[in-house]
Every structure is written in C-alpha cells, then in structure tokens.
PDB file of N, CA and C in Angstrom:
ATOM      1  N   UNK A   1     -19.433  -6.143 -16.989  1.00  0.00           N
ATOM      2  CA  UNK A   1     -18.151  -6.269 -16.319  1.00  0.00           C
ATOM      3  C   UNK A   1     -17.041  -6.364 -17.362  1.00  0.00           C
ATOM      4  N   UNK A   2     -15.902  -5.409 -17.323  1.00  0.00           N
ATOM      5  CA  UNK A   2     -14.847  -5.395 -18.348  1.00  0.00           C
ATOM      6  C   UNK A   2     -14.044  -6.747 -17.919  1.00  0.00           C
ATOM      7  N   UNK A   3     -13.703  -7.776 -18.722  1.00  0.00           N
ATOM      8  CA  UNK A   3     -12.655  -8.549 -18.801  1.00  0.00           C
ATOM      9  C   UNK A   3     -11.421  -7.967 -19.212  1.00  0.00           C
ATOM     10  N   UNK A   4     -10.268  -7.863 -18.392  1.00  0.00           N
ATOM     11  CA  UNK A   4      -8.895  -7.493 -19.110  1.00  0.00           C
ATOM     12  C   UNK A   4      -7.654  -9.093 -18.506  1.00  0.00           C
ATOM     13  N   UNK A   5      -7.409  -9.268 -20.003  1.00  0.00           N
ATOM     14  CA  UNK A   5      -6.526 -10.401 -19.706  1.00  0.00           C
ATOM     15  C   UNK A   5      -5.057  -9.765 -20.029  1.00  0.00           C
ATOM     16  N   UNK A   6      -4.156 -10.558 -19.339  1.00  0.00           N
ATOM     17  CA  UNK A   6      -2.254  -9.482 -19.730  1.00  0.00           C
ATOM     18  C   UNK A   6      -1.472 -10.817 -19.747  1.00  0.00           C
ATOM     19  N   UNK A   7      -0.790 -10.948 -20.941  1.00  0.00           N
ATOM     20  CA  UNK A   7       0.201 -12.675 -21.314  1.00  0.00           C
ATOM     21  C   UNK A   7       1.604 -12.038 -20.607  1.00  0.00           C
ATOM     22  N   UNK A   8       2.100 -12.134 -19.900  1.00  0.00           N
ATOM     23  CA  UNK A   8       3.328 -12.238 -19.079  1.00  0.00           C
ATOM     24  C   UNK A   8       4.025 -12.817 -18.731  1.00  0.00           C
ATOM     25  N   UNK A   9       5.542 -12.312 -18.920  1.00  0.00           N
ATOM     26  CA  UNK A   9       6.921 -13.256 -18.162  1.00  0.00           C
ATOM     27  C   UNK A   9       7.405 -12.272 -17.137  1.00  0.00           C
ATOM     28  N   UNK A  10       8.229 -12.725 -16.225  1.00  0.00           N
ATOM     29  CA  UNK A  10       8.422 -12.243 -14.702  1.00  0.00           C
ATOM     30  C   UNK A  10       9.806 -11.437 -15.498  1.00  0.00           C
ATOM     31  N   UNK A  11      10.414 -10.713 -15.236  1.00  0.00           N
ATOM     32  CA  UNK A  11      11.229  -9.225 -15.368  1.00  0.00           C
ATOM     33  C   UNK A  11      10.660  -9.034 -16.640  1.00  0.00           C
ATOM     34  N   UNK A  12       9.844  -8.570 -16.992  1.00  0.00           N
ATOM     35  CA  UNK A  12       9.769  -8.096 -18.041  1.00  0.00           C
ATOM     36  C   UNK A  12       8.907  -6.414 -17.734  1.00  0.00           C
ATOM     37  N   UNK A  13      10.060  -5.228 -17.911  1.00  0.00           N
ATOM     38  CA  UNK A  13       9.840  -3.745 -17.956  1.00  0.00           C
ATOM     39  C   UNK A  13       8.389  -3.636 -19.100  1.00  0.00           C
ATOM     40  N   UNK A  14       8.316  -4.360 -19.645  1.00  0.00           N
ATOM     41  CA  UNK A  14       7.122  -3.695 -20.397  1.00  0.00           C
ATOM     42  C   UNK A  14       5.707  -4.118 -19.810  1.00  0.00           C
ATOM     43  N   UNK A  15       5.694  -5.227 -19.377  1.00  0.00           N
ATOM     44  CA  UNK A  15       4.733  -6.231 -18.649  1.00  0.00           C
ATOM     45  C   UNK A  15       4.337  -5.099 -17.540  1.00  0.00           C
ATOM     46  N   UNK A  16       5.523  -5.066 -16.356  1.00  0.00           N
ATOM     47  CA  UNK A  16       5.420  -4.122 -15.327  1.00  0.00           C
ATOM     48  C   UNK A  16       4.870  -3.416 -15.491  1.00  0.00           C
ATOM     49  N   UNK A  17       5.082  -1.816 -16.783  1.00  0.00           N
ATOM     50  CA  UNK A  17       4.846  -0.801 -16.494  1.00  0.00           C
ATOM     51  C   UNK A  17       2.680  -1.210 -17.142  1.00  0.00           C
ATOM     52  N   UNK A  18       2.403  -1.985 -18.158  1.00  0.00           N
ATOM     53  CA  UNK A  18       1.216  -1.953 -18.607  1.00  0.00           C
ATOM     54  C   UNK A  18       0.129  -2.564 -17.219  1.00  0.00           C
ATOM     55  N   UNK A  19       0.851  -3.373 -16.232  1.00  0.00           N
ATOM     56  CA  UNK A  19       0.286  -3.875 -14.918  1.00  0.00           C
ATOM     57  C   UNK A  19      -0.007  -2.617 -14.148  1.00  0.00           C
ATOM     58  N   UNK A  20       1.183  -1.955 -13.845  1.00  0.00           N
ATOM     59  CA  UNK A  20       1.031  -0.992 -12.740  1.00  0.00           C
ATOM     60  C   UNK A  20       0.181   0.070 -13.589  1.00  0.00           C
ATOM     61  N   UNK A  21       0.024   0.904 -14.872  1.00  0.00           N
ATOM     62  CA  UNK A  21      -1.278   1.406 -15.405  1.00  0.00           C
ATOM     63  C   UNK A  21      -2.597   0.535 -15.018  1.00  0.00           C
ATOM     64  N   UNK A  22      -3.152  -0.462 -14.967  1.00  0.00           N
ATOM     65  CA  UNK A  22      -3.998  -1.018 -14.899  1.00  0.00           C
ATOM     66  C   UNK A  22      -4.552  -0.754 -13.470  1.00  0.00           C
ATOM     67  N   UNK A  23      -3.538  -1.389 -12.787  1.00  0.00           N
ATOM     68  CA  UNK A  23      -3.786  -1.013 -10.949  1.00  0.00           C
ATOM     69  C   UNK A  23      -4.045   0.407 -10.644  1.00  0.00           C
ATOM     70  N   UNK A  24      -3.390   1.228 -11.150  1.00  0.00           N
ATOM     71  CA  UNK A  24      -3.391   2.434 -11.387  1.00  0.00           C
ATOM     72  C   UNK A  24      -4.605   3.127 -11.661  1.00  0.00           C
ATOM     73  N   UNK A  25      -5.664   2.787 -12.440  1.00  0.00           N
ATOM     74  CA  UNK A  25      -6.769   3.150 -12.967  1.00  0.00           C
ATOM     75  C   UNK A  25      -7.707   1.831 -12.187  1.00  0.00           C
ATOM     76  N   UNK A  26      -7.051   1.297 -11.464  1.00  0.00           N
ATOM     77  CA  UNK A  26      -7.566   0.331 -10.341  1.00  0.00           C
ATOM     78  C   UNK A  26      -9.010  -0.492 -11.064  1.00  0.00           C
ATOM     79  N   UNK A  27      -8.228  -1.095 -11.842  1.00  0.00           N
ATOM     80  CA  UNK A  27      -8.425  -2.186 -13.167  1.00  0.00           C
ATOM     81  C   UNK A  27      -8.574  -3.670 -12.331  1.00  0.00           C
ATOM     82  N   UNK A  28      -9.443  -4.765 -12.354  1.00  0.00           N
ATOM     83  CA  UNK A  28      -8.935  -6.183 -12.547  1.00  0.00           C
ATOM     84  C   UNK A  28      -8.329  -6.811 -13.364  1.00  0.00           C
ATOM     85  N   UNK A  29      -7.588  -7.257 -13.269  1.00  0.00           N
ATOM     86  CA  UNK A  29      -7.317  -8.348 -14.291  1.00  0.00           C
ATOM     87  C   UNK A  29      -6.488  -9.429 -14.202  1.00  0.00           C
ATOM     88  N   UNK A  30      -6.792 -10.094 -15.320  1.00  0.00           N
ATOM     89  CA  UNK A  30      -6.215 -11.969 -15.181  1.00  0.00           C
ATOM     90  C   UNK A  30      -4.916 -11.711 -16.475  1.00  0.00           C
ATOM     91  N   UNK A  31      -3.652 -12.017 -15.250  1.00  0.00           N
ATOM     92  CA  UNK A  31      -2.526 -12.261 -15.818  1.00  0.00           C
ATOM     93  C   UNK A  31      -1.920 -13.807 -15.700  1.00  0.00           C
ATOM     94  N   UNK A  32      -1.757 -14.051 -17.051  1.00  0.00           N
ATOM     95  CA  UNK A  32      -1.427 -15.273 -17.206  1.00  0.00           C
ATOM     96  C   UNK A  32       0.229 -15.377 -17.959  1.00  0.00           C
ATOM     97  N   UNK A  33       1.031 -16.364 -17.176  1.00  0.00           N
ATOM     98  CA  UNK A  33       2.036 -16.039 -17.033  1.00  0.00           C
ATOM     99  C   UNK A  33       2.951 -17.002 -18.083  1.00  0.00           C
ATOM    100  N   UNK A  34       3.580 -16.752 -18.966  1.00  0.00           N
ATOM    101  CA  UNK A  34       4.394 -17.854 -20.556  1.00  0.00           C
ATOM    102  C   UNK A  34       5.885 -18.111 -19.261  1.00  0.00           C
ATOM    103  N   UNK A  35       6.189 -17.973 -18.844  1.00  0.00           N
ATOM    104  CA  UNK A  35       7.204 -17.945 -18.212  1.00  0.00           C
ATOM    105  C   UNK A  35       7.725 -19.427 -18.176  1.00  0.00           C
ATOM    106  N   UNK A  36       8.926 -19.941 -18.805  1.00  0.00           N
ATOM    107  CA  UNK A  36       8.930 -21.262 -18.899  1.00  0.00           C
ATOM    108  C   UNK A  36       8.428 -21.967 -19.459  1.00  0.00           C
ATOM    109  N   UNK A  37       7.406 -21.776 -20.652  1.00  0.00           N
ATOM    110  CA  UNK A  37       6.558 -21.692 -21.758  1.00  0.00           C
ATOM    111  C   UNK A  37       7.600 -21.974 -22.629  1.00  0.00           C
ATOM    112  N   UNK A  38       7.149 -23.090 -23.829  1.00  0.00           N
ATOM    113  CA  UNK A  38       8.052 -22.972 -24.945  1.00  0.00           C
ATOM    114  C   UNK A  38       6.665 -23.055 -26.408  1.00  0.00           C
ATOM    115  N   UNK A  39       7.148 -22.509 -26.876  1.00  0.00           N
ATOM    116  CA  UNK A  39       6.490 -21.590 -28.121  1.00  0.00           C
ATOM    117  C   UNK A  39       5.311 -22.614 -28.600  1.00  0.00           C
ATOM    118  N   UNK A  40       5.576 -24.037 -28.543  1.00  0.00           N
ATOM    119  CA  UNK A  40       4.708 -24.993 -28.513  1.00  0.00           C
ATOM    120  C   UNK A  40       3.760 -25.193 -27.313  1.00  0.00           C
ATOM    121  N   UNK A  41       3.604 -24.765 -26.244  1.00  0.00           N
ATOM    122  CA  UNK A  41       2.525 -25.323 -25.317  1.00  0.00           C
ATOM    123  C   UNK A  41       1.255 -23.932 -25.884  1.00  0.00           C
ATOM    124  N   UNK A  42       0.371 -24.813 -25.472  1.00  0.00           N
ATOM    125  CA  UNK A  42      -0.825 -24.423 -25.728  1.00  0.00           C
ATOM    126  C   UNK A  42      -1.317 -23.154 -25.473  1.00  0.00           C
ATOM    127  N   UNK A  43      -0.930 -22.687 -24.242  1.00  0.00           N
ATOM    128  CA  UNK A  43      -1.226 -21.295 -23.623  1.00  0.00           C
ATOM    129  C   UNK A  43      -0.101 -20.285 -24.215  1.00  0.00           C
ATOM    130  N   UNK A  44       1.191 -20.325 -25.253  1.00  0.00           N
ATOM    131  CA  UNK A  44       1.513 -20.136 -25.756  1.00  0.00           C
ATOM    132  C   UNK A  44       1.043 -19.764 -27.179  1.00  0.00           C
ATOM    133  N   UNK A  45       0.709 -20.760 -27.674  1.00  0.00           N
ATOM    134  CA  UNK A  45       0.252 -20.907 -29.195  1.00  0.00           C
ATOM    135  C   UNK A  45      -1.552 -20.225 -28.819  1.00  0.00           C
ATOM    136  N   UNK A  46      -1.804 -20.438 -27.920  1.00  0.00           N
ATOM    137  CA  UNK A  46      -3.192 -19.341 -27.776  1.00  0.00           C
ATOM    138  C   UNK A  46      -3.193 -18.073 -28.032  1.00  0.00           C
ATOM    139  N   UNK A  47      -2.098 -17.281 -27.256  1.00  0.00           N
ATOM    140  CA  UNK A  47      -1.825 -16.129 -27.192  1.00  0.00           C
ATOM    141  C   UNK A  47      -0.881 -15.456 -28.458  1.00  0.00           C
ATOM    142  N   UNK A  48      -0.396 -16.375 -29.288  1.00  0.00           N
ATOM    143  CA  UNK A  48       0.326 -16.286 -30.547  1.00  0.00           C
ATOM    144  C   UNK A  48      -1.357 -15.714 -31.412  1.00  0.00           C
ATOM    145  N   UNK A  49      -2.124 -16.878 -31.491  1.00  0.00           N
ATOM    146  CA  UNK A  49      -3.168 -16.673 -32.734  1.00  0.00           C
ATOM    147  C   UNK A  49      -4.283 -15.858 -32.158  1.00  0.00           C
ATOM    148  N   UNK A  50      -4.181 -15.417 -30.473  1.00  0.00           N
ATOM    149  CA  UNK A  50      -5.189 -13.794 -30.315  1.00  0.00           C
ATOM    150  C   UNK A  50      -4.554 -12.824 -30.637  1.00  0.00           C
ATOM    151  N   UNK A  51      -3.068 -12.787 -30.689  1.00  0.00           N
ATOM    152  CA  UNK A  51      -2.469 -11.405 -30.862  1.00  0.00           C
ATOM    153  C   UNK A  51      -2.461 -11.482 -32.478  1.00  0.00           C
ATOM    154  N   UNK A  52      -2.743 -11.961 -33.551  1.00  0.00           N
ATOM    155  CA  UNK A  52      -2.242 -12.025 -34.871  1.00  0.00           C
ATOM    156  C   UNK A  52      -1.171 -12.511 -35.106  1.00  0.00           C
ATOM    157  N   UNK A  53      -0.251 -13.410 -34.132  1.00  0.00           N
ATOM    158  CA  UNK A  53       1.446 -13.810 -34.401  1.00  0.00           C
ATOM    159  C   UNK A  53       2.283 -13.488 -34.021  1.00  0.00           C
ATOM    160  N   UNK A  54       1.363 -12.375 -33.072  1.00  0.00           N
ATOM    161  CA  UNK A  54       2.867 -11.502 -32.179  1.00  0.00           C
ATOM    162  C   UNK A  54       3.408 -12.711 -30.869  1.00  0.00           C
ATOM    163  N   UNK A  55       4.570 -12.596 -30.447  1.00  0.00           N
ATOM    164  CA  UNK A  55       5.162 -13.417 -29.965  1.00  0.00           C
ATOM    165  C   UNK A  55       5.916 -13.146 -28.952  1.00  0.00           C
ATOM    166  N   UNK A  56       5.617 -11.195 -28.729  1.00  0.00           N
ATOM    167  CA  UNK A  56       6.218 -10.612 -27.521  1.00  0.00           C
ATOM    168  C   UNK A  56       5.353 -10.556 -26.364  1.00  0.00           C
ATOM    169  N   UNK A  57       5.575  -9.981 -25.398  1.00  0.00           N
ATOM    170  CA  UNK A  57       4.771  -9.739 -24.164  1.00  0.00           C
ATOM    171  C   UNK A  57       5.131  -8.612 -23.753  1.00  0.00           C
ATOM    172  N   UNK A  58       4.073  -7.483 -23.053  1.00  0.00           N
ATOM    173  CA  UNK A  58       2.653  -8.239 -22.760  1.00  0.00           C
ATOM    174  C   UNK A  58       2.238  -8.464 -23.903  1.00  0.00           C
ATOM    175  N   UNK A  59       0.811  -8.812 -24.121  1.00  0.00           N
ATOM    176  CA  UNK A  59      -0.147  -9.146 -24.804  1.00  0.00           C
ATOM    177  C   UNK A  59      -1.223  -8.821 -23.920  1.00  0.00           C
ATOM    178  N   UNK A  60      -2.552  -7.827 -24.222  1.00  0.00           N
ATOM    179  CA  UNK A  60      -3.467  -7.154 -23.698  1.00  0.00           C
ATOM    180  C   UNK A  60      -4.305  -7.441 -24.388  1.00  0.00           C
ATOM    181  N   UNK A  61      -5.755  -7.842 -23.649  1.00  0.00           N
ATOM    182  CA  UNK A  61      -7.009  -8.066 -24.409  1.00  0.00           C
ATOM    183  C   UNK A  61      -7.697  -7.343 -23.320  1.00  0.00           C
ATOM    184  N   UNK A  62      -9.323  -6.581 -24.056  1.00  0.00           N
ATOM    185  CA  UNK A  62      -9.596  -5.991 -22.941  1.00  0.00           C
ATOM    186  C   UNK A  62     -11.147  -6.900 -23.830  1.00  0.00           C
ATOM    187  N   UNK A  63     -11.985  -7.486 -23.075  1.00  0.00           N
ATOM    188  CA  UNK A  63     -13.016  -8.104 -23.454  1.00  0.00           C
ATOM    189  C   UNK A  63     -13.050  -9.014 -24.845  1.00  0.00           C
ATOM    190  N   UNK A  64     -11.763  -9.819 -24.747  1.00  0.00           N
ATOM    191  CA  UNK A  64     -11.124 -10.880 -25.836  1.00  0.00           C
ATOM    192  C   UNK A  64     -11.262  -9.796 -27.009  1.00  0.00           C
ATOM    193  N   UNK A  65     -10.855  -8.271 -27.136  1.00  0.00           N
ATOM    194  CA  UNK A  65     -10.442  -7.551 -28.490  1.00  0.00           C
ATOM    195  C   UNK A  65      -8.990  -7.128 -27.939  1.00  0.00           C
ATOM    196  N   UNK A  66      -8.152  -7.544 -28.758  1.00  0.00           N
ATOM    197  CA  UNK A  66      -6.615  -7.473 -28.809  1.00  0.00           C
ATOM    198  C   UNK A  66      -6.256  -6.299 -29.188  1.00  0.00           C
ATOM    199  N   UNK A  67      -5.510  -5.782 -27.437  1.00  0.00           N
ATOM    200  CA  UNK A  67      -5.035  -3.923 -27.376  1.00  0.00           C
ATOM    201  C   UNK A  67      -3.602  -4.016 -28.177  1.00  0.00           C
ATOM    202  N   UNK A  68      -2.964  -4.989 -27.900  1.00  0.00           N
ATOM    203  CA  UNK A  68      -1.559  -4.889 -28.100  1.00  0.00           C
ATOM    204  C   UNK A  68      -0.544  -4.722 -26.905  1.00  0.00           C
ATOM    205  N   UNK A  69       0.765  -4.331 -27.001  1.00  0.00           N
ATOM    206  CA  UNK A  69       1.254  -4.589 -25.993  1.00  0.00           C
ATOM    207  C   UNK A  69       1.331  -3.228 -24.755  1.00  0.00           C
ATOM    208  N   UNK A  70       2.389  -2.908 -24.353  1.00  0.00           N
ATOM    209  CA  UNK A  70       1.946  -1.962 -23.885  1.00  0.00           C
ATOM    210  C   UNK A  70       2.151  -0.467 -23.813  1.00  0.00           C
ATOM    211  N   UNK A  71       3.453  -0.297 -25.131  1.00  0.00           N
ATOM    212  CA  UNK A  71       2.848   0.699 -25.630  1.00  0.00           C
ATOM    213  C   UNK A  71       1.540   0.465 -25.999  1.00  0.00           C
ATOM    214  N   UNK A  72       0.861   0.038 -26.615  1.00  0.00           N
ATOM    215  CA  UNK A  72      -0.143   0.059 -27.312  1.00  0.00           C
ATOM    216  C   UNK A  72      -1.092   0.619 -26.089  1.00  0.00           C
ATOM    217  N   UNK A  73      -1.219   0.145 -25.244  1.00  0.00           N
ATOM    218  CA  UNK A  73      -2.201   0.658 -23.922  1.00  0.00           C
ATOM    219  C   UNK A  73      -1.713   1.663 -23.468  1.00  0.00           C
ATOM    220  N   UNK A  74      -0.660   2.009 -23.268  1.00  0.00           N
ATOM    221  CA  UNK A  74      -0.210   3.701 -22.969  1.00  0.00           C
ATOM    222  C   UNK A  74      -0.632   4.462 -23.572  1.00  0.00           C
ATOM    223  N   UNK A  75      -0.701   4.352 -25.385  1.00  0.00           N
ATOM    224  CA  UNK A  75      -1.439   5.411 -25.709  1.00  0.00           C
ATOM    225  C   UNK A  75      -2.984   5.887 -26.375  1.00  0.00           C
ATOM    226  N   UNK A  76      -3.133   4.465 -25.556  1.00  0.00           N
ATOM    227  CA  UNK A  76      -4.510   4.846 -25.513  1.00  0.00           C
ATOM    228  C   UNK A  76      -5.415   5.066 -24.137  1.00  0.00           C
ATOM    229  N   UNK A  77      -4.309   5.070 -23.529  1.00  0.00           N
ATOM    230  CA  UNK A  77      -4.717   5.498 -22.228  1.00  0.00           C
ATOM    231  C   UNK A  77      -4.282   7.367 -22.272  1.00  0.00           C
ATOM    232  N   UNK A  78      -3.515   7.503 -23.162  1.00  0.00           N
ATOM    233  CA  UNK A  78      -2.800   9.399 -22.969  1.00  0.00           C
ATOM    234  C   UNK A  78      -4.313   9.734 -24.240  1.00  0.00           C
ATOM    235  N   UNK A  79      -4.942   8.986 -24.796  1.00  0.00           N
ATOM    236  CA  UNK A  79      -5.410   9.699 -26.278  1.00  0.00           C
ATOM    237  C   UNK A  79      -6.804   9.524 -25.402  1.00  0.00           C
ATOM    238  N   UNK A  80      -7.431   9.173 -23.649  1.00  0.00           N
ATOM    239  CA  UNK A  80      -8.635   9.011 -23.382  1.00  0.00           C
ATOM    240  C   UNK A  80      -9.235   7.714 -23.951  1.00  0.00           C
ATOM    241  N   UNK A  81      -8.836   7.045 -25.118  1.00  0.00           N
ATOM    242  CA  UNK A  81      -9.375   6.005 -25.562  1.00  0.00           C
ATOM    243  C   UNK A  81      -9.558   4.823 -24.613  1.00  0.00           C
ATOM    244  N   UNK A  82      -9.088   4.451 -23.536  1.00  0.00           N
ATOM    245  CA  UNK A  82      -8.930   3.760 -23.030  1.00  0.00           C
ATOM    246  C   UNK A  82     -10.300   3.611 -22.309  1.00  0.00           C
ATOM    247  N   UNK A  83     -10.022   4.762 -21.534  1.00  0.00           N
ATOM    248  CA  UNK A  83     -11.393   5.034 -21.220  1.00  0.00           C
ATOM    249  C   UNK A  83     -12.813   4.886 -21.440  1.00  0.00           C
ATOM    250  N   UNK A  84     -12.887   4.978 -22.827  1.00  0.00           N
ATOM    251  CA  UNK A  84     -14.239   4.782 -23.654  1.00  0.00           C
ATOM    252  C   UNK A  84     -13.807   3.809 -23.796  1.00  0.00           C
ATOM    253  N   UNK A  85     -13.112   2.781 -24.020  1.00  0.00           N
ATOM    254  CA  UNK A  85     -13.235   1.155 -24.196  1.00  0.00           C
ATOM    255  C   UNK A  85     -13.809   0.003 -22.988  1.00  0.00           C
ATOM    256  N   UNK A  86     -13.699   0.930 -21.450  1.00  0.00           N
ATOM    257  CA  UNK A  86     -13.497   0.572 -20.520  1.00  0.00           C
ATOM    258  C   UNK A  86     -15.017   0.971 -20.141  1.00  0.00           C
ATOM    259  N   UNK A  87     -15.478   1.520 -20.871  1.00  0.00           N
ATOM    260  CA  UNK A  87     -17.768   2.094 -20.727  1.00  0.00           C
ATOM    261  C   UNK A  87     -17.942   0.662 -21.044  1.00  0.00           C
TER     262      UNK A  87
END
C-alpha cells in the first residue's frame, strides 16, 4: 500500500494544484495541515528535518521518501516517474 503524506496551509495555489493531481490519479492521502503553526511546534519542525530544511509547502512524501514540493511532483508525474514510484 503506497503511503502519500502532503504538509499544507489553506490558500495555498501550490498545495491545491499538487492535491487535485493526486485525486486526479485518484491517490490517498494524509494531509496534514501547518496552518497556524509557528516554526517551533513540533509538526512543524518535523516536516522542516523530512524535507532537508525546506520551510515551504507543500511538502510531499510518497512512502516517508521526500518528493518535494509540487513542482517537484508535476514533473515527475509529466516524466512517467511518478508512476513507477507509485508500483
């Protein structure tokens, strides 16, 4: 079973468009939301030291290996890679 986790804040255009790909390819996944989050709480500072320090959102893990955000999943969803990650 693929685990896909997505770190998210509410208007956020990049969040959106890497969600609606997911649904799209009619994906599960557990979105967990920083929203009101300050850089110190825990579920914060989690998602700081899976991404390497990145500090934007989304943040995409697909079986706890860190995709990146969502460019990063767009194009590996246009290059087929996605796909073979998702076997």
């Amino acid at each position: 079973m693929i685990n896909i986790e997505i770190y998210t804040k509410k208007n956020c255009p990049y969040c959106d468009r890497a969600k609606k790909l997911l649904i799209k390819k009619s994906l599960n996944f557990t979105e967990i939301s920083i929203d009101n989050l300050q850089l110190s709480n825990n579920i914060v500072k989690t998602m700081i030291e899976r991404s390497n320090g990145r500090t934007t959102v989304p943040q995409i893990f697909i079986n706890n290996k860190h995709i990146g955000g969502s460019d990063d999943l767009i194009l590996l969803n246009d290059s087929g890679k996605l796909d073979i990650l998702l076997k």
